[in-house]
PDB file of N, CA and C in Angstrom:
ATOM      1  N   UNK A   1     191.386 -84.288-129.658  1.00  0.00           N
ATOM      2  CA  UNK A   1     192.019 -83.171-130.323  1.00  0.00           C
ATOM      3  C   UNK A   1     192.112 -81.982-129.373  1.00  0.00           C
ATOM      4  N   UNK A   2     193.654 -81.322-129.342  1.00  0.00           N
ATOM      5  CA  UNK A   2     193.599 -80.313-128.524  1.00  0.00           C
ATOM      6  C   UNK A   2     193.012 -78.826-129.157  1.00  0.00           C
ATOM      7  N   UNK A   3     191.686 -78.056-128.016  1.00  0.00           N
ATOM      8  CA  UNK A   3     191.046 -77.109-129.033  1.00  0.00           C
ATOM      9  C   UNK A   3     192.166 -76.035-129.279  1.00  0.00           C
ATOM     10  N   UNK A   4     191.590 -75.396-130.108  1.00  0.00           N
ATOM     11  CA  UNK A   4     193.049 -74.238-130.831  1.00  0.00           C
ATOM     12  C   UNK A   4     191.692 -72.691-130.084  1.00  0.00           C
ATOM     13  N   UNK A   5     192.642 -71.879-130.090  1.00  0.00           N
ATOM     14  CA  UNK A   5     192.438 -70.840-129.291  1.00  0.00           C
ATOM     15  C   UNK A   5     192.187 -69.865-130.639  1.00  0.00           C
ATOM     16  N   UNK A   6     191.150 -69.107-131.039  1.00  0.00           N
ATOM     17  CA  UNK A   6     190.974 -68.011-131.512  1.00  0.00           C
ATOM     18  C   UNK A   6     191.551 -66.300-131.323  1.00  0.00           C
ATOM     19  N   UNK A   7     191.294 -66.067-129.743  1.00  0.00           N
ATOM     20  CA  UNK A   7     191.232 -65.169-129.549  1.00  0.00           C
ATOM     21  C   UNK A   7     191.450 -64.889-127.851  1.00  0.00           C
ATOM     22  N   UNK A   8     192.177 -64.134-127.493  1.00  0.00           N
ATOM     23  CA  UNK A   8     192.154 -64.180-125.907  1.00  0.00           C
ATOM     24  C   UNK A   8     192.502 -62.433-125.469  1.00  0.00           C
ATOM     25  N   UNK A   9     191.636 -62.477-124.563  1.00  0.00           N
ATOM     26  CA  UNK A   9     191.659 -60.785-124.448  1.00  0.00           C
ATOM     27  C   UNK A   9     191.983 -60.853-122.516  1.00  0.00           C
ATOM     28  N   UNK A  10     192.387 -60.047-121.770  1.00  0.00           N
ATOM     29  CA  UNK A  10     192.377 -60.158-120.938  1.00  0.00           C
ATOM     30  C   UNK A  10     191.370 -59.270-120.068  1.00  0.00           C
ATOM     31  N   UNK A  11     190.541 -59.383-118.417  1.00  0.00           N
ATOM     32  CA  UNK A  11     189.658 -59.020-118.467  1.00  0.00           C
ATOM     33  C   UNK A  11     190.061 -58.322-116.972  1.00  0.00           C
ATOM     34  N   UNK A  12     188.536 -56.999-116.077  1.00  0.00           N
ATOM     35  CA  UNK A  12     189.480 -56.915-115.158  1.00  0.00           C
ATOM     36  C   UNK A  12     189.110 -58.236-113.808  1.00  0.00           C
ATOM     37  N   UNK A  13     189.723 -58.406-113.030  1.00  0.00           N
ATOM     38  CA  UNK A  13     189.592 -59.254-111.639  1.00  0.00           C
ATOM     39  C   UNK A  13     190.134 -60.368-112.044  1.00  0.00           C
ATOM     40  N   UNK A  14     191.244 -60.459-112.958  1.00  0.00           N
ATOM     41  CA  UNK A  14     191.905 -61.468-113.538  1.00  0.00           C
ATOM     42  C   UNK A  14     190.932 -62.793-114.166  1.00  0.00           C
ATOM     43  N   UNK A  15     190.257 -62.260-115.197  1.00  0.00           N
ATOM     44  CA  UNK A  15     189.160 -63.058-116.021  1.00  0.00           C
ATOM     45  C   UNK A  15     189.855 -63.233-117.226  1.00  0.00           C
ATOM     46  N   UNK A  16     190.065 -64.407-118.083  1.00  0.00           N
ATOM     47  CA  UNK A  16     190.057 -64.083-119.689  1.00  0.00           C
ATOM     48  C   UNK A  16     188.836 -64.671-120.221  1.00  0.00           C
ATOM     49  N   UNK A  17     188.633 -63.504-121.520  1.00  0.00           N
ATOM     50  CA  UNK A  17     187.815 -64.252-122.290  1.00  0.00           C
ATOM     51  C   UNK A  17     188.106 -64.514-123.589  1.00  0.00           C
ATOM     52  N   UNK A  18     188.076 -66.164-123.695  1.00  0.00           N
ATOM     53  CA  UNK A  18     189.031 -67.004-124.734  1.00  0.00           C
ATOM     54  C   UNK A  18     188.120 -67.288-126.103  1.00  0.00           C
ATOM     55  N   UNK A  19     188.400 -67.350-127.135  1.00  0.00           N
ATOM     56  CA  UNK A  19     187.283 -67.591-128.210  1.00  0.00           C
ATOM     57  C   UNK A  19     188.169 -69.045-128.635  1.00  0.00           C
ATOM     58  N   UNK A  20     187.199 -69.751-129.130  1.00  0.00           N
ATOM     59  CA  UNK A  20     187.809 -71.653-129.744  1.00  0.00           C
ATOM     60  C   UNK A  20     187.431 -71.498-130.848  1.00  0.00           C
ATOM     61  N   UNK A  21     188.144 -71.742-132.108  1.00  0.00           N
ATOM     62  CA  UNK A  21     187.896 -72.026-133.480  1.00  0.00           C
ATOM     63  C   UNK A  21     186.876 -72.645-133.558  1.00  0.00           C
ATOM     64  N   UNK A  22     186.032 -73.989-132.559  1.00  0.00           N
ATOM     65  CA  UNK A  22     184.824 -74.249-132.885  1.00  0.00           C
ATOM     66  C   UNK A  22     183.648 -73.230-132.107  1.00  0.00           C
ATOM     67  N   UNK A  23     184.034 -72.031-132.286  1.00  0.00           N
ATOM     68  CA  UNK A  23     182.510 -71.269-131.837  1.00  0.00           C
ATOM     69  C   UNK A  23     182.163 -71.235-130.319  1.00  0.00           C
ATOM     70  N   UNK A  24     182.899 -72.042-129.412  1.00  0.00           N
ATOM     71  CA  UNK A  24     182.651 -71.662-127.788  1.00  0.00           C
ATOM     72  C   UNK A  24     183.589 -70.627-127.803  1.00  0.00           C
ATOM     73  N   UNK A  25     182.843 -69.754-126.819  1.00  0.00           N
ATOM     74  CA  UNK A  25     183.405 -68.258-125.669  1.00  0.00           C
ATOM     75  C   UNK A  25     183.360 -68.712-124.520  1.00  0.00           C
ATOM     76  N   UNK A  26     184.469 -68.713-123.690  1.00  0.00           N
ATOM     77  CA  UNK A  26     184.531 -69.232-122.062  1.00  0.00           C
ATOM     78  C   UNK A  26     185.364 -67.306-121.546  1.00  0.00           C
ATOM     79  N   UNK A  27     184.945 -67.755-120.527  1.00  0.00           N
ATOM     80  CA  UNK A  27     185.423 -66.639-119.165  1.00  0.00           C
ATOM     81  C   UNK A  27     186.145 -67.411-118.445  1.00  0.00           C
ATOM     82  N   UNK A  28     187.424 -67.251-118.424  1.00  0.00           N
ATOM     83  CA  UNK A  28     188.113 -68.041-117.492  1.00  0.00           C
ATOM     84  C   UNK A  28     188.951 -67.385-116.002  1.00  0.00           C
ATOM     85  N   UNK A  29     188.564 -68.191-114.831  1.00  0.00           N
ATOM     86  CA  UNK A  29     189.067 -67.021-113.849  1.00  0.00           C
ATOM     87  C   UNK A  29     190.388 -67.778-113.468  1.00  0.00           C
ATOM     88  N   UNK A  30     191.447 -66.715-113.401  1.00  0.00           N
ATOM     89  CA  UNK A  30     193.030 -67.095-113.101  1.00  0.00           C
ATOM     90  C   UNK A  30     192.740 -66.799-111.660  1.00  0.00           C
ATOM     91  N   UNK A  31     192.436 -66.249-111.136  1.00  0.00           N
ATOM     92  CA  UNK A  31     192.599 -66.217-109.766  1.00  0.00           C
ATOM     93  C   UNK A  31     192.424 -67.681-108.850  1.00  0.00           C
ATOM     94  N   UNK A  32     191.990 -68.472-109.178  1.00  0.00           N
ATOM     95  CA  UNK A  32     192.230 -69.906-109.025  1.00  0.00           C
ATOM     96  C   UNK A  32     193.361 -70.363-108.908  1.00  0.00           C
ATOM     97  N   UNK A  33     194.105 -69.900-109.974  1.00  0.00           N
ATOM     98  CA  UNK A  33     194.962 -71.053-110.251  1.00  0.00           C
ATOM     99  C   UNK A  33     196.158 -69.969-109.882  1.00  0.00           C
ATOM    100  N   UNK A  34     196.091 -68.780-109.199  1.00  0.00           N
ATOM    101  CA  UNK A  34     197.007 -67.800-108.700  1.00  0.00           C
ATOM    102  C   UNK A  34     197.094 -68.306-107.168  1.00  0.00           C
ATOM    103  N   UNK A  35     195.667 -68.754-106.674  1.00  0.00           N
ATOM    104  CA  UNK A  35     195.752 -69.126-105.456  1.00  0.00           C
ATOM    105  C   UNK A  35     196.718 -70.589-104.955  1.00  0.00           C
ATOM    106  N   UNK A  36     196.372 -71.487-106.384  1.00  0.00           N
ATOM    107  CA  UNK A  36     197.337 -72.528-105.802  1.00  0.00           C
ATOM    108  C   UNK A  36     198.882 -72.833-106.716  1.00  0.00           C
ATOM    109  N   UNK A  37     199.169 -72.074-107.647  1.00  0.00           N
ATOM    110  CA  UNK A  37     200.251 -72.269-107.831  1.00  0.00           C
ATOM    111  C   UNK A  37     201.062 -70.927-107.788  1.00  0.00           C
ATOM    112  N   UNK A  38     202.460 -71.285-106.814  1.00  0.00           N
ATOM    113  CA  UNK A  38     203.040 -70.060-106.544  1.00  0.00           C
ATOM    114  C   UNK A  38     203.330 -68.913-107.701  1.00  0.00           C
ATOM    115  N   UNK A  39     203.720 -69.902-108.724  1.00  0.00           N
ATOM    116  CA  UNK A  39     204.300 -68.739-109.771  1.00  0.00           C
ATOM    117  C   UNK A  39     203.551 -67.814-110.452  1.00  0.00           C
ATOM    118  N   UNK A  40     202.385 -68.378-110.686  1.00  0.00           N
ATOM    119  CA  UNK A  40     200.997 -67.096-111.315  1.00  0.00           C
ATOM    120  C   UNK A  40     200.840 -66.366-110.311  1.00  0.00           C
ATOM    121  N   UNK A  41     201.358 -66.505-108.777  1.00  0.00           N
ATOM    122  CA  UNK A  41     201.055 -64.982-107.792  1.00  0.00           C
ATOM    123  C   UNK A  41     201.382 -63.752-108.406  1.00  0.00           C
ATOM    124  N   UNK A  42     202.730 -64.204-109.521  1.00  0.00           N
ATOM    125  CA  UNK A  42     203.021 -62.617-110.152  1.00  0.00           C
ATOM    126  C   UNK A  42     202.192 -61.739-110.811  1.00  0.00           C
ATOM    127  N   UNK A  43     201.545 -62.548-111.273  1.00  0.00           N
ATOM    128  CA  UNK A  43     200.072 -62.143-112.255  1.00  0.00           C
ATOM    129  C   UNK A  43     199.060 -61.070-111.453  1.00  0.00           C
ATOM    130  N   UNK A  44     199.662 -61.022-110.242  1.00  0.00           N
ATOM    131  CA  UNK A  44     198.993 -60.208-109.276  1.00  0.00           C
ATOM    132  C   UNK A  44     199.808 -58.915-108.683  1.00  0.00           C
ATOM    133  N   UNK A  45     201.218 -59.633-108.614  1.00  0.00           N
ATOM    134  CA  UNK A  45     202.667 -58.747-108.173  1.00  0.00           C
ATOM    135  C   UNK A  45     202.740 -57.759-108.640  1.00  0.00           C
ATOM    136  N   UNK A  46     202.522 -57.990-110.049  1.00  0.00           N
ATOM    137  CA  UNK A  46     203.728 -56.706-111.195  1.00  0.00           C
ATOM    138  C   UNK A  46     202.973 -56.860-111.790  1.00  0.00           C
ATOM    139  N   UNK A  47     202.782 -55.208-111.254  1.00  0.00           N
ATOM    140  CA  UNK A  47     201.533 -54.368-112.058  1.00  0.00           C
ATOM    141  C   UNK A  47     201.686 -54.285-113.798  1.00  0.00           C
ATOM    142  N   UNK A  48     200.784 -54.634-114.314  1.00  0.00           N
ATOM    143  CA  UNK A  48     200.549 -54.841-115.743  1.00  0.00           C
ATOM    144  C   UNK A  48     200.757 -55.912-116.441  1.00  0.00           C
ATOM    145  N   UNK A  49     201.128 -57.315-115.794  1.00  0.00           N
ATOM    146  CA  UNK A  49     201.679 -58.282-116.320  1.00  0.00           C
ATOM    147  C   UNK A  49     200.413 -59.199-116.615  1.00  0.00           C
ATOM    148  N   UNK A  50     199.382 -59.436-115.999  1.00  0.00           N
ATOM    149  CA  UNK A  50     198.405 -60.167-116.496  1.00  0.00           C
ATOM    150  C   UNK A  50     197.635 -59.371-117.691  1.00  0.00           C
ATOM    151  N   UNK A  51     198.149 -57.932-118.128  1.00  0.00           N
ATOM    152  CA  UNK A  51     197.808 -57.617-119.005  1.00  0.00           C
ATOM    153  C   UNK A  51     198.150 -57.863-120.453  1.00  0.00           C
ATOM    154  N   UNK A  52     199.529 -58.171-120.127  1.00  0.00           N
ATOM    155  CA  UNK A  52     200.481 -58.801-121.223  1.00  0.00           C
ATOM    156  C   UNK A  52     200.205 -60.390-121.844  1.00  0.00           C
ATOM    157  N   UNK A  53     198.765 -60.670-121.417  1.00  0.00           N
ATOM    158  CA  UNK A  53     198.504 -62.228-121.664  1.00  0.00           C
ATOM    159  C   UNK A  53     198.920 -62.842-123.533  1.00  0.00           C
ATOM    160  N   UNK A  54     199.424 -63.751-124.041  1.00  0.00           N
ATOM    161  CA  UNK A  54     199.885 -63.432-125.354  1.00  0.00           C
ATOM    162  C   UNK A  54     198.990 -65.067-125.490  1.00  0.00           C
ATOM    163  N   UNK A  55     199.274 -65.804-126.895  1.00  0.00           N
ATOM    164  CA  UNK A  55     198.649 -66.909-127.323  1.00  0.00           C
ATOM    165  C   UNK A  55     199.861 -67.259-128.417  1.00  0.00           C
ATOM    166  N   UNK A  56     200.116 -68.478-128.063  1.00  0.00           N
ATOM    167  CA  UNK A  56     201.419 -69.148-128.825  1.00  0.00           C
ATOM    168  C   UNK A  56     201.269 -69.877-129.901  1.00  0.00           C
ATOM    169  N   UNK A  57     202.036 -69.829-130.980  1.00  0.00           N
ATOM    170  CA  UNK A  57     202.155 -70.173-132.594  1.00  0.00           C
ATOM    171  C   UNK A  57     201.485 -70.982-132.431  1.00  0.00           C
ATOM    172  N   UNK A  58     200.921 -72.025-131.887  1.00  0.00           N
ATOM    173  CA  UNK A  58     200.601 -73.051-132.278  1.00  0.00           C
ATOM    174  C   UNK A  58     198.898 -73.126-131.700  1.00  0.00           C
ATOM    175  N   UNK A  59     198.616 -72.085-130.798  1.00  0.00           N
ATOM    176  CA  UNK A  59     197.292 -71.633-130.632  1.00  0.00           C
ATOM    177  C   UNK A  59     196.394 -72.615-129.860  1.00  0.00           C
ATOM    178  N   UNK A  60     197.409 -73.295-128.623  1.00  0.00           N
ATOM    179  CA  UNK A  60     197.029 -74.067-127.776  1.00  0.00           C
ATOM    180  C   UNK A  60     197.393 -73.823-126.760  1.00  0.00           C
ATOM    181  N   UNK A  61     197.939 -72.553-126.127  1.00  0.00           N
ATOM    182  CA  UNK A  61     198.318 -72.116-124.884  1.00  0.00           C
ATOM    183  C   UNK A  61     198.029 -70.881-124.910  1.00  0.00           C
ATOM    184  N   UNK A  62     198.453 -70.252-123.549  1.00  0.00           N
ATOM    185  CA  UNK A  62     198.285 -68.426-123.523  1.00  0.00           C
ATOM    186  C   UNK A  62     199.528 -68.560-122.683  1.00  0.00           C
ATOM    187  N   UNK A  63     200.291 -67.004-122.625  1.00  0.00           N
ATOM    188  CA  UNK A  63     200.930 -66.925-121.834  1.00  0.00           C
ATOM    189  C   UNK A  63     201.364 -65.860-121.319  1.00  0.00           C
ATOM    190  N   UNK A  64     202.187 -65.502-120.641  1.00  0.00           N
ATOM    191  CA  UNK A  64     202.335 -64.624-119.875  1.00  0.00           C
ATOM    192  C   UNK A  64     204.176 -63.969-120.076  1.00  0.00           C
ATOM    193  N   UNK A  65     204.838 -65.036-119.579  1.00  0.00           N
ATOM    194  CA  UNK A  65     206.183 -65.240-119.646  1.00  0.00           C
ATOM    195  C   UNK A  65     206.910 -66.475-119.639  1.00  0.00           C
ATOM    196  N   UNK A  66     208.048 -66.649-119.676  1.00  0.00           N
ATOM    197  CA  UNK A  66     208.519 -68.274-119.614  1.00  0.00           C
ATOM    198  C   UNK A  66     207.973 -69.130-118.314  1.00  0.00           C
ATOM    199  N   UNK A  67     207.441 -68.901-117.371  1.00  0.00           N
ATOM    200  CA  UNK A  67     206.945 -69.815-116.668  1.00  0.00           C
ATOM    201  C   UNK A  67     205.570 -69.546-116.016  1.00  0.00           C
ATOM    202  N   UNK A  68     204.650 -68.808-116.849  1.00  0.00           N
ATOM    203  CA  UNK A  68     203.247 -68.393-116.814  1.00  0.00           C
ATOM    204  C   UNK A  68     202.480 -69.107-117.703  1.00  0.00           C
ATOM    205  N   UNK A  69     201.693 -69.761-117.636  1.00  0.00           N
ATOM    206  CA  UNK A  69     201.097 -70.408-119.260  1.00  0.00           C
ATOM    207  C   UNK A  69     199.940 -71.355-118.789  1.00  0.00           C
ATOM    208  N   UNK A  70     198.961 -71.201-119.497  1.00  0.00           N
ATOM    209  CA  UNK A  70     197.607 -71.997-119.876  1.00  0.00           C
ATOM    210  C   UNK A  70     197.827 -72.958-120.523  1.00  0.00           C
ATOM    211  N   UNK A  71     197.167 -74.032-120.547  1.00  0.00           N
ATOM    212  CA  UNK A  71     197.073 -74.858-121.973  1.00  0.00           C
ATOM    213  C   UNK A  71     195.985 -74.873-122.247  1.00  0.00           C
ATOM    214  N   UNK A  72     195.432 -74.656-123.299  1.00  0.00           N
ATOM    215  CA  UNK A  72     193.883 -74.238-124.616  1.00  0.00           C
ATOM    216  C   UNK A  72     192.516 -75.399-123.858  1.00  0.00           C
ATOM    217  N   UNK A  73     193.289 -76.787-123.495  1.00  0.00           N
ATOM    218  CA  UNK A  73     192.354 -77.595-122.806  1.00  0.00           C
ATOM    219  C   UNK A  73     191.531 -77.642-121.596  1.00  0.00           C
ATOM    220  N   UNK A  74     192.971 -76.805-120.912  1.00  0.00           N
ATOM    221  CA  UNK A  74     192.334 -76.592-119.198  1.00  0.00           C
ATOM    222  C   UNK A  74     191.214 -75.418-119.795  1.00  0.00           C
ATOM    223  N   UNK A  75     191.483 -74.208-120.285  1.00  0.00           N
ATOM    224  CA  UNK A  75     191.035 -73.279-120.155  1.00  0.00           C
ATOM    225  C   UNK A  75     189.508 -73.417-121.032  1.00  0.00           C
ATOM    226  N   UNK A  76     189.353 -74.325-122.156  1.00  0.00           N
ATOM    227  CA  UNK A  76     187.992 -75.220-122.610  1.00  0.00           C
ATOM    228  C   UNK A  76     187.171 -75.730-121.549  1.00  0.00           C
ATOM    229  N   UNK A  77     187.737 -76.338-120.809  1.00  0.00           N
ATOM    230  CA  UNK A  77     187.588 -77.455-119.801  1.00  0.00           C
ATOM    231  C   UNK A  77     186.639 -76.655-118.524  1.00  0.00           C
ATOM    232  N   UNK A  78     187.349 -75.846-118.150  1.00  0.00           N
ATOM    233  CA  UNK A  78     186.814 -75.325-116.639  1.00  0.00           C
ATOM    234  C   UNK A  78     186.274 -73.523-116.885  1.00  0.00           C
ATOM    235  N   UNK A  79     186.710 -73.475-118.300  1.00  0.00           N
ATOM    236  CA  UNK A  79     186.063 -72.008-118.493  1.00  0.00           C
ATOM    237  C   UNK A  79     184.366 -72.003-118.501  1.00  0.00           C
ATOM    238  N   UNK A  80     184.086 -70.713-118.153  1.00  0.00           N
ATOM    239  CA  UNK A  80     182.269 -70.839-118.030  1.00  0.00           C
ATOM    240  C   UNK A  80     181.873 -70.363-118.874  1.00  0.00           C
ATOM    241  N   UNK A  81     181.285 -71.096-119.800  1.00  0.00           N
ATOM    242  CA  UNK A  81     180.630 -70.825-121.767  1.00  0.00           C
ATOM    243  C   UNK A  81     179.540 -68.954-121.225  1.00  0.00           C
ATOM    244  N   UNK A  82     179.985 -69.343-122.301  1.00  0.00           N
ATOM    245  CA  UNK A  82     179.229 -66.792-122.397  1.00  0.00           C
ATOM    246  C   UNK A  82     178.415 -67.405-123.183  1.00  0.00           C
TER     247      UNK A  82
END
């Protein structure tokens, strides 16, 4: 089952911290995944845009803009439990 996303706030040094309908809190660092995929470099570019982080109807992604986006699993997966 893919986990569903509660809550996602954005943090500073490009951290989120994500809440899961089952009760885990992860810290997740984008700067990872800024380093190896070109298109999240913007997330760094243009100022205020990793601030704009949003969470989609269906509460299994986060996102940013049309080609910025999490999926709820990675960010379960490799986030570090609070």
């Amino acid at each position: 089952m893919i986990p569903k996303i509660k809550a996602v706030t954005p943090l500073p040094d490009f951290f989120l911290r994500v809440f899961f309908d089952d009760g885990k809190s992860v810290l997740y660092d984008v700067k990872e995944d800024m380093e190896q995929i070109e298109g999240y470099r913007d997330l760094r570019s243009i100022t205020g845009l990793f601030n704009q982080v949003q969470l989609d109807q269906s509460r299994t992604c986060v996102f940013w803009n049309d080609r910025i986006d999490l999926p709820s699993d990675t960010i379960y997966e490799y986030g570090r439990v609070q």
